[in-house]
PDB file of N, CA and C in Angstrom:
ATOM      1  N   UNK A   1       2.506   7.899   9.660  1.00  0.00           N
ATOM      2  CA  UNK A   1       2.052   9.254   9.740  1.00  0.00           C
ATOM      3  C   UNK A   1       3.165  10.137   9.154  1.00  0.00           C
ATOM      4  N   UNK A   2       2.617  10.994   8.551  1.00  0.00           N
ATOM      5  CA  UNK A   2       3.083  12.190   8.015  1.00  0.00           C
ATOM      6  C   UNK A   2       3.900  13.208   8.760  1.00  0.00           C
ATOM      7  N   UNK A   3       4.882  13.840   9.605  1.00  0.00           N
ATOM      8  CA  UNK A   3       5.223  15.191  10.660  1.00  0.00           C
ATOM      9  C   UNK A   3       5.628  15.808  10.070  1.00  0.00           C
ATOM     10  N   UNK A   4       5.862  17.087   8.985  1.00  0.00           N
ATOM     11  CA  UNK A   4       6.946  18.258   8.570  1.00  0.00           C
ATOM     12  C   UNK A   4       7.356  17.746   7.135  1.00  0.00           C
ATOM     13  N   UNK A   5       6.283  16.598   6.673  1.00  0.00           N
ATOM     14  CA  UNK A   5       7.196  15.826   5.480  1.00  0.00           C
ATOM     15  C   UNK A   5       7.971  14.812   5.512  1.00  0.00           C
ATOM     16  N   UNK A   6       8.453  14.296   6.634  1.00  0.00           N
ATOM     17  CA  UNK A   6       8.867  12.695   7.240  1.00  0.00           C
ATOM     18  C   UNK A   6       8.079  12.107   7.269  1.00  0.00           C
ATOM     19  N   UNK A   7       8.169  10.315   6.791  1.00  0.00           N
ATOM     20  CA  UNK A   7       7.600   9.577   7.330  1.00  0.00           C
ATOM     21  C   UNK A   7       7.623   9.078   8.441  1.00  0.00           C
ATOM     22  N   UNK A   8       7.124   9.202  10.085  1.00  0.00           N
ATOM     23  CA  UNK A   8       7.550   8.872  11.627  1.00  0.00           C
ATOM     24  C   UNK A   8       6.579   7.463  11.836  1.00  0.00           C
ATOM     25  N   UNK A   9       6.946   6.752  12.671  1.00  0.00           N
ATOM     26  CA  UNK A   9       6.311   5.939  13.230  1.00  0.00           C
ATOM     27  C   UNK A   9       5.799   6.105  14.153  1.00  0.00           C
ATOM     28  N   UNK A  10       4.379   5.170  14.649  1.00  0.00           N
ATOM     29  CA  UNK A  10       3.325   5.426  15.261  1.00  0.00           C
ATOM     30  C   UNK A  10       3.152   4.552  16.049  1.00  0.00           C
ATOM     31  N   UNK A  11       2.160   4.433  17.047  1.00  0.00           N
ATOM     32  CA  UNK A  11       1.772   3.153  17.915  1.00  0.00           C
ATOM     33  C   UNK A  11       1.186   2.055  17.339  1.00  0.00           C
ATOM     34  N   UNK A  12       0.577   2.366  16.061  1.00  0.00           N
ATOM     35  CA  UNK A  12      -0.267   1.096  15.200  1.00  0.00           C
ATOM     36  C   UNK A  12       1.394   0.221  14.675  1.00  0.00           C
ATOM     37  N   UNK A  13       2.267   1.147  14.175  1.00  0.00           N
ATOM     38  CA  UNK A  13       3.629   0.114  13.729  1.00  0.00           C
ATOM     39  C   UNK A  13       3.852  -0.756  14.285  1.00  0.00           C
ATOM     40  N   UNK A  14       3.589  -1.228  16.033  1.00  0.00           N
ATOM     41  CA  UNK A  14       4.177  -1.886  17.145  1.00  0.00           C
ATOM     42  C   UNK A  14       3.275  -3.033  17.023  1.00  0.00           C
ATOM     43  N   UNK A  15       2.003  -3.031  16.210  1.00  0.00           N
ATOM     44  CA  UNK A  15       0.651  -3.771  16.061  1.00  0.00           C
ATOM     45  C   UNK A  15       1.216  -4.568  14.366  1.00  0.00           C
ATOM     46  N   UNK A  16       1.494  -4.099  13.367  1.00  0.00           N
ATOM     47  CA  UNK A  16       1.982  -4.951  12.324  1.00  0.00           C
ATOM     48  C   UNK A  16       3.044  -5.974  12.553  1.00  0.00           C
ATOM     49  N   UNK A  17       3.095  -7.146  11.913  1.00  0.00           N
ATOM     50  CA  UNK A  17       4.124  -8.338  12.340  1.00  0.00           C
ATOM     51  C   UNK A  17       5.071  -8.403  11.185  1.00  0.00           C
ATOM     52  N   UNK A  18       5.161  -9.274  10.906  1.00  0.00           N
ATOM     53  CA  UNK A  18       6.179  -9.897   9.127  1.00  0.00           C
ATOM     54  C   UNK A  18       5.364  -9.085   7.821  1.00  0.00           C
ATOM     55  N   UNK A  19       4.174  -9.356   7.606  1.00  0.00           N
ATOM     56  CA  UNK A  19       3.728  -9.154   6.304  1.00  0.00           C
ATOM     57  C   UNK A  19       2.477  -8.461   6.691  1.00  0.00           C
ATOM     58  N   UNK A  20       2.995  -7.064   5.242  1.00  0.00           N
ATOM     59  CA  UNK A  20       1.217  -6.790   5.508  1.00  0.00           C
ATOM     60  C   UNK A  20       1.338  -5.692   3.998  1.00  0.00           C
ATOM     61  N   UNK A  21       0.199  -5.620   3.936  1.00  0.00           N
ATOM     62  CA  UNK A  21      -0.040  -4.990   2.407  1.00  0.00           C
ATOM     63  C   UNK A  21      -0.407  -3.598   2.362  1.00  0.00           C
ATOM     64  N   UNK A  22      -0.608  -3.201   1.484  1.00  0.00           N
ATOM     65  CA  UNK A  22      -1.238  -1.259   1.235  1.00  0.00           C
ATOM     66  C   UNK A  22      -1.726  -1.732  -0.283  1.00  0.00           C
ATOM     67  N   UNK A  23      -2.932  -0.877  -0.129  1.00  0.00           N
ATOM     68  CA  UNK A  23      -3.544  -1.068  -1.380  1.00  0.00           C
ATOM     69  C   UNK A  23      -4.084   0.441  -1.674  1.00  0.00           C
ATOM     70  N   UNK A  24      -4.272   0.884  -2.937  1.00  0.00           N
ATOM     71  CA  UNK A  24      -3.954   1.779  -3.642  1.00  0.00           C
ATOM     72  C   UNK A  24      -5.077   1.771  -4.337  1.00  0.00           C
ATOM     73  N   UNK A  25      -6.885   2.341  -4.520  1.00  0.00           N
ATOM     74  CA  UNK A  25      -7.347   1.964  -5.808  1.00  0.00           C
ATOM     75  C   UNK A  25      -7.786   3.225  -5.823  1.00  0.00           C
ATOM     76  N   UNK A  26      -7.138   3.781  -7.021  1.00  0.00           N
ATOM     77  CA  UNK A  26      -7.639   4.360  -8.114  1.00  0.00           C
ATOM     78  C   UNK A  26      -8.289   4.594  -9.094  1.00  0.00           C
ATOM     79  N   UNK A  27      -8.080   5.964  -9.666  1.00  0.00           N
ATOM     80  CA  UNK A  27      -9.218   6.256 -10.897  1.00  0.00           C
ATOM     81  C   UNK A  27      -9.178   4.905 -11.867  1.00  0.00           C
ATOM     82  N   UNK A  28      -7.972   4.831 -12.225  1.00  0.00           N
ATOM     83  CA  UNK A  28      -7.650   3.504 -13.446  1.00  0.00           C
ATOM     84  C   UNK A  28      -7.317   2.256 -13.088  1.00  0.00           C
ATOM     85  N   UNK A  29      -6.293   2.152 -11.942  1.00  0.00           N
ATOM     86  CA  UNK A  29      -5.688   1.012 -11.403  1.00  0.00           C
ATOM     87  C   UNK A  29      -6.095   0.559  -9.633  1.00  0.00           C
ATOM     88  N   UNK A  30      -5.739  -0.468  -9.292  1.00  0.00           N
ATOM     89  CA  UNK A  30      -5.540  -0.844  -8.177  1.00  0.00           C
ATOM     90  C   UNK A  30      -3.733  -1.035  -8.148  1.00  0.00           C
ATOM     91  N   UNK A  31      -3.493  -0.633  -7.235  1.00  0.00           N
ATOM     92  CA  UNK A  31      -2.283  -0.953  -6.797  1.00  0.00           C
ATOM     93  C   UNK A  31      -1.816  -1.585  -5.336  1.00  0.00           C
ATOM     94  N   UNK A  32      -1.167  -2.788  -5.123  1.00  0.00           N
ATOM     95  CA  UNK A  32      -0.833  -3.625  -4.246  1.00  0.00           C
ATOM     96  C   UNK A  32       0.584  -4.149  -3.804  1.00  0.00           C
ATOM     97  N   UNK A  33       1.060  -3.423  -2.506  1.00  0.00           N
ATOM     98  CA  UNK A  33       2.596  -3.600  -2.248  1.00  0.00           C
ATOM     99  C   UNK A  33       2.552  -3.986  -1.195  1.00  0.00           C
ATOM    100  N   UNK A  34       3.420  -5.707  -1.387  1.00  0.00           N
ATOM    101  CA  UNK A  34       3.011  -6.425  -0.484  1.00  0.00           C
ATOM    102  C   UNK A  34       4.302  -6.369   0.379  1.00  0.00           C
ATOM    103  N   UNK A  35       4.401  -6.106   1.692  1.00  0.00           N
ATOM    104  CA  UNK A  35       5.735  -6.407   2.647  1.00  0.00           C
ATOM    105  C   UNK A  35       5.901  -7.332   3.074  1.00  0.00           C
ATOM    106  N   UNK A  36       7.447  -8.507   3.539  1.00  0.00           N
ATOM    107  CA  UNK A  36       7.559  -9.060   4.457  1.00  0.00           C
ATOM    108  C   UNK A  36       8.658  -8.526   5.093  1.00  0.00           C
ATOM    109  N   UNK A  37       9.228  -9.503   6.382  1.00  0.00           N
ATOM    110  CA  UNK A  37      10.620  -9.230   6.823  1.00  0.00           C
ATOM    111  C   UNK A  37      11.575  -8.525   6.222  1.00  0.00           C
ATOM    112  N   UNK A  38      11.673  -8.758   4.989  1.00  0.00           N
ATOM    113  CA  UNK A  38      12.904  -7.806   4.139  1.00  0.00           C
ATOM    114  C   UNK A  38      12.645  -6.313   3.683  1.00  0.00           C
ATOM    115  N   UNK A  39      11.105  -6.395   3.584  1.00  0.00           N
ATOM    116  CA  UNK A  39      10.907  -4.853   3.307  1.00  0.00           C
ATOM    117  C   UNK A  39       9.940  -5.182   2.291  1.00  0.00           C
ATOM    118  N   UNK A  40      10.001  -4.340   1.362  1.00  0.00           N
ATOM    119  CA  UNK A  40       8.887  -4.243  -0.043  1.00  0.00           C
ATOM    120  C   UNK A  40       8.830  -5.804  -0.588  1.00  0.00           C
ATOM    121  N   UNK A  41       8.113  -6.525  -1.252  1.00  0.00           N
ATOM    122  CA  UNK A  41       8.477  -7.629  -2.021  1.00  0.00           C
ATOM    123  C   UNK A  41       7.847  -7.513  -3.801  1.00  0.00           C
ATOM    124  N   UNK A  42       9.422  -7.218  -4.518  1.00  0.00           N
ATOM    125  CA  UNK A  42       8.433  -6.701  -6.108  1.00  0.00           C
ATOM    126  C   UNK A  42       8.144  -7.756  -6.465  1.00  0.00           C
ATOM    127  N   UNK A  43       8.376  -8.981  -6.270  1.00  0.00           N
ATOM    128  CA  UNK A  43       8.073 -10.349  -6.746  1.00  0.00           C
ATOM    129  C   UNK A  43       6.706 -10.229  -6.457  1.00  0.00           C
ATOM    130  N   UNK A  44       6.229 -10.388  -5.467  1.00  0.00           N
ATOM    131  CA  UNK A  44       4.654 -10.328  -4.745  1.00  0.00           C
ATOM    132  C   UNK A  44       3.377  -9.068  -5.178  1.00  0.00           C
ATOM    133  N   UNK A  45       3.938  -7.896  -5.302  1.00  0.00           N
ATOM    134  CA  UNK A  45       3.551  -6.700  -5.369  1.00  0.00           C
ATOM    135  C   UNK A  45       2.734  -6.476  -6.767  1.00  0.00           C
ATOM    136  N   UNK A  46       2.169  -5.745  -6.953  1.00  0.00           N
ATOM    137  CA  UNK A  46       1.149  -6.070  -8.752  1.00  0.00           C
ATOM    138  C   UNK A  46       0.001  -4.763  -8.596  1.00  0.00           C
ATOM    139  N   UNK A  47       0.215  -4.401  -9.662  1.00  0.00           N
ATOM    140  CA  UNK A  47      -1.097  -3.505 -10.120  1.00  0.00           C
ATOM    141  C   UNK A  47      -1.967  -4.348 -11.106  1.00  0.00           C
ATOM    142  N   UNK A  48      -3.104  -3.979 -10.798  1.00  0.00           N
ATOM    143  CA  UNK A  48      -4.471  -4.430 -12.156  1.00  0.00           C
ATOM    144  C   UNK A  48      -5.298  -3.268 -12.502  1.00  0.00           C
ATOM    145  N   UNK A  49      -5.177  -3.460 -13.899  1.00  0.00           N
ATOM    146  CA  UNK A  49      -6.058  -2.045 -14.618  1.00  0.00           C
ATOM    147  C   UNK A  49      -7.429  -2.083 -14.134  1.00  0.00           C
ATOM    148  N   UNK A  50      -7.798  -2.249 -13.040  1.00  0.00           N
ATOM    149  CA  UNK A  50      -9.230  -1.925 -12.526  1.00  0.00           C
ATOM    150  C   UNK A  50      -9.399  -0.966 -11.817  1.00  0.00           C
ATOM    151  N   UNK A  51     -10.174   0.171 -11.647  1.00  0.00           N
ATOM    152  CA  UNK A  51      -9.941   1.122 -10.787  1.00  0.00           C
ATOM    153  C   UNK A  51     -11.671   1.969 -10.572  1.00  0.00           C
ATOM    154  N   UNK A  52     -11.458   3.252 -10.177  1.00  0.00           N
ATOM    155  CA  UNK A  52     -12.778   3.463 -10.146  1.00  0.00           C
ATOM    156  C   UNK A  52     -13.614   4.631 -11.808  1.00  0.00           C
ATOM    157  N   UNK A  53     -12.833   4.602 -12.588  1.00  0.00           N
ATOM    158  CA  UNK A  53     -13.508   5.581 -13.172  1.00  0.00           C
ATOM    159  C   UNK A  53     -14.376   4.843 -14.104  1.00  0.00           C
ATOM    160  N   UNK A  54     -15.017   3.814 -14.163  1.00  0.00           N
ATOM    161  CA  UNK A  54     -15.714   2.899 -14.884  1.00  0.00           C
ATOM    162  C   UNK A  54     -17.105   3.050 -13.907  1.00  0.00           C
ATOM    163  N   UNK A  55     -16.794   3.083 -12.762  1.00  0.00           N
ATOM    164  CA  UNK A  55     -18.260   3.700 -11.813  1.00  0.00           C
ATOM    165  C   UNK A  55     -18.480   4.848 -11.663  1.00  0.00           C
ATOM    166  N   UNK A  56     -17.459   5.944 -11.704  1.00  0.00           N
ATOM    167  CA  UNK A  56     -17.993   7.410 -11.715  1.00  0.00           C
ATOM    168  C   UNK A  56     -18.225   7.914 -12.946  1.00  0.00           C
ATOM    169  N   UNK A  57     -17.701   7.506 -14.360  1.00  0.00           N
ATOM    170  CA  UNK A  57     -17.876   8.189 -15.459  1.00  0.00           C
ATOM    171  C   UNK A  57     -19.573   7.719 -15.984  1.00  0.00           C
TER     172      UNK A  57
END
């Protein structure tokens, strides 16, 4: 969650374990950032030019 422009933590944080993802799809792309234990992983992490403006245009 968002407070004043910080990112704060929430009660759902206490509910995520080692790994978990955020996905991102957009007008052009999907975007996918995958976490484990260490934090971000760019090895793992990947965009694909698929997105949504091929169904709205």
């Amino acid at each position: 969650m968002v407070v004043d422009g910080e990112v704060v933590e929430t009660e759902f944080s206490s509910q995520i374990l080692d790994e978990f993802a955020i996905a991102d799809l957009g007008a052009g792309t999907l975007d996918l950032a995958l976490y484990d234990e260490n934090g971000l992983n760019s090895t793992k992490s990947t965009n694909h030019l698929i997105g949504t403006n091929k169904y709205i245009d």
